[in-house]
Protein backbone atom coordinates (compact mmCIF):
# COMPACT_ATOMS: atom_id res chain seq x y z
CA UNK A 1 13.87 3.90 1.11
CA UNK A 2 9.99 3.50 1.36
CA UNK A 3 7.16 4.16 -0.87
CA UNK A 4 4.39 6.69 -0.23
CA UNK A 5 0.86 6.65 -1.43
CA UNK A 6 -1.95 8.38 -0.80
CA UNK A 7 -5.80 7.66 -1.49
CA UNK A 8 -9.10 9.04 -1.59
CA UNK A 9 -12.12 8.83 1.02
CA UNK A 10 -12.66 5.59 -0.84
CA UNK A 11 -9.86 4.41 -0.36
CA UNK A 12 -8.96 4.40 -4.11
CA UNK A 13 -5.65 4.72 -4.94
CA UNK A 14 -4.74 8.81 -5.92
CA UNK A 15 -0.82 8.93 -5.69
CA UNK A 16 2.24 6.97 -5.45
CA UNK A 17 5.72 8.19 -5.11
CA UNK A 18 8.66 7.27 -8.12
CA UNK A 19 10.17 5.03 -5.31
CA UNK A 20 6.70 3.18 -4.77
CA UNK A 21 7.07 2.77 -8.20
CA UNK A 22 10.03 1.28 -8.81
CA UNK A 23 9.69 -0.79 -5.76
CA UNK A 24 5.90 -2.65 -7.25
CA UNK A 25 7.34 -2.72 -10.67
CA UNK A 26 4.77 -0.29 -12.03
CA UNK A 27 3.84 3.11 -12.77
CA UNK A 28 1.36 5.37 -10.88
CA UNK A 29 -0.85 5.47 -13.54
CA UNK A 30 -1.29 1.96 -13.62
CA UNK A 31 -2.35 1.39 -9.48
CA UNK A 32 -4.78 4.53 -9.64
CA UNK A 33 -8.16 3.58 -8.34
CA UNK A 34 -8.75 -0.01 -6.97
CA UNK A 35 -5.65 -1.53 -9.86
CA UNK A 36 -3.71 -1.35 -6.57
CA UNK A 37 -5.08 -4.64 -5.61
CA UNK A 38 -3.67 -6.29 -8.28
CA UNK A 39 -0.18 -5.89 -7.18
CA UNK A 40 -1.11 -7.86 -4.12
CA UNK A 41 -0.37 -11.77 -4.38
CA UNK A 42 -3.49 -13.74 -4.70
CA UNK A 43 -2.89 -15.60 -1.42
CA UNK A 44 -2.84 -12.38 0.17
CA UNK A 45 -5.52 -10.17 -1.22
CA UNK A 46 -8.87 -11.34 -0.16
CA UNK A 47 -7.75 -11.09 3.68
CA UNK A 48 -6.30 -7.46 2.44
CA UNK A 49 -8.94 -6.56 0.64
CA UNK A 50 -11.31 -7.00 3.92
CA UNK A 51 -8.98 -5.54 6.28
CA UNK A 52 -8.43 -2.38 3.93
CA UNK A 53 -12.75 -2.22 3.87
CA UNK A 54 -12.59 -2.18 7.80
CA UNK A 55 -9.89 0.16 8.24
CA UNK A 56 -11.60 2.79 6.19
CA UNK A 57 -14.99 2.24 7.68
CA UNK A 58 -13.44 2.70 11.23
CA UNK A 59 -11.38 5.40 10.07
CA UNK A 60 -8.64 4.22 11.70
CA UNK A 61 -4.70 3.86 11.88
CA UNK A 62 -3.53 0.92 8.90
CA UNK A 63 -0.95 -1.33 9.36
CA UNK A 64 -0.59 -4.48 7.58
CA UNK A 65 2.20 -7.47 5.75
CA UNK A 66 1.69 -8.71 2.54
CA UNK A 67 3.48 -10.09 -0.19
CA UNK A 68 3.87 -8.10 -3.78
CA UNK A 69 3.96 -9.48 -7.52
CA UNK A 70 6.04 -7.46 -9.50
CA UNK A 71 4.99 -7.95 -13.43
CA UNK A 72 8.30 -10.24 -13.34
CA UNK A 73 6.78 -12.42 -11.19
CA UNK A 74 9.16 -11.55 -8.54
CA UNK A 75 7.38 -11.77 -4.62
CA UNK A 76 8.84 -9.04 -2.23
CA UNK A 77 7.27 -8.87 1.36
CA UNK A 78 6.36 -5.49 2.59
CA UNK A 79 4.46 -3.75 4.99
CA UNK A 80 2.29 -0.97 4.72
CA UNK A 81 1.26 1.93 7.70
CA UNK A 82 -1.25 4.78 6.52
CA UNK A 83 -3.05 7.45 8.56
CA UNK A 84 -6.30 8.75 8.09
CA UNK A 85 -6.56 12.69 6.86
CA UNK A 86 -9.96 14.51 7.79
CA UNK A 87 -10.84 17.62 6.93
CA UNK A 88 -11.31 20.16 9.78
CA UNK A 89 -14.75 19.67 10.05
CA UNK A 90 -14.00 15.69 11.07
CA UNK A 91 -14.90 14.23 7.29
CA UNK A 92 -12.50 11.75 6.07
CA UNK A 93 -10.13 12.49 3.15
CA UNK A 94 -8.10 10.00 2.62
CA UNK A 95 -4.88 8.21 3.48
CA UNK A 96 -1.58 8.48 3.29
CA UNK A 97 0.83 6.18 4.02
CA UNK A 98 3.95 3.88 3.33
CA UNK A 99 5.37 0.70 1.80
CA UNK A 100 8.48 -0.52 3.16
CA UNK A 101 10.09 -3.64 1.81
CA UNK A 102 10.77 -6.47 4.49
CA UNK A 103 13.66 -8.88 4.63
CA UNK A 104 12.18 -12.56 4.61
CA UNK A 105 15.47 -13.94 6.58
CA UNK A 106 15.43 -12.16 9.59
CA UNK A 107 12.40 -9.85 9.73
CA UNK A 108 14.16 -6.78 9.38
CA UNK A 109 13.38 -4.07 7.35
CA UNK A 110 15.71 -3.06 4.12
CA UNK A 111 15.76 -1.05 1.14
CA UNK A 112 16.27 -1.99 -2.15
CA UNK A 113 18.87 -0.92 -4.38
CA UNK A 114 17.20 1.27 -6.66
């Protein structure tokens, strides 16, 4: 199972799938716009918060590892992949991407039961 979300030209937060959801602990409505960052553990999000700003100026392919707070203060590791979208005249739209969770042990991906 992974989460997908999508974002704006931005790169504010515009959609996240149930299973994003229930991965991060919270609802859709509550990571719209930038509140995505706050999901991100503080050790993490300044160097995410940068990378994020140079992906999206660059326009480029994102792929990152970070660690998540869930509201019960539970840490799960994940990684994210998004891909630009650009409209047919080259402009960019947005991203779209995914957040798979990440086994700590043995660096291999897994799902959680949901």
């Amino acid at each position: 199972l992974f989460g997908i979300w999508e974002t704006d030209e931005d790169g504010k937060c515009t959609y996240v799938n149930r299973t994003y959801e229930r991965i991060v602990g919270m609802s859709k409505e509550d990571l719209r716009g930038w509140n995505w960052l706050n999901i991100i553990h503080t050790d993490d999000r300044a160097k995410l918060a940068t990378e994020w700003e140079q992906t999206l100026k660059q326009e480029r392919e994102w792929y990152t590892e970070f660690r998540i707070v869930r509201p019960d203060d539970t840490i799960i590791p994940v990684i994210s992949v998004g891909h630009p979208l650009h409209s047919k005249d080259g402009k960019l739209k947005g991203y779209v991407g995914q957040l798979v969770v990440k086994s700590e042990s043995d660096d291999v991906f897994f799902s959680l039961s949901l």
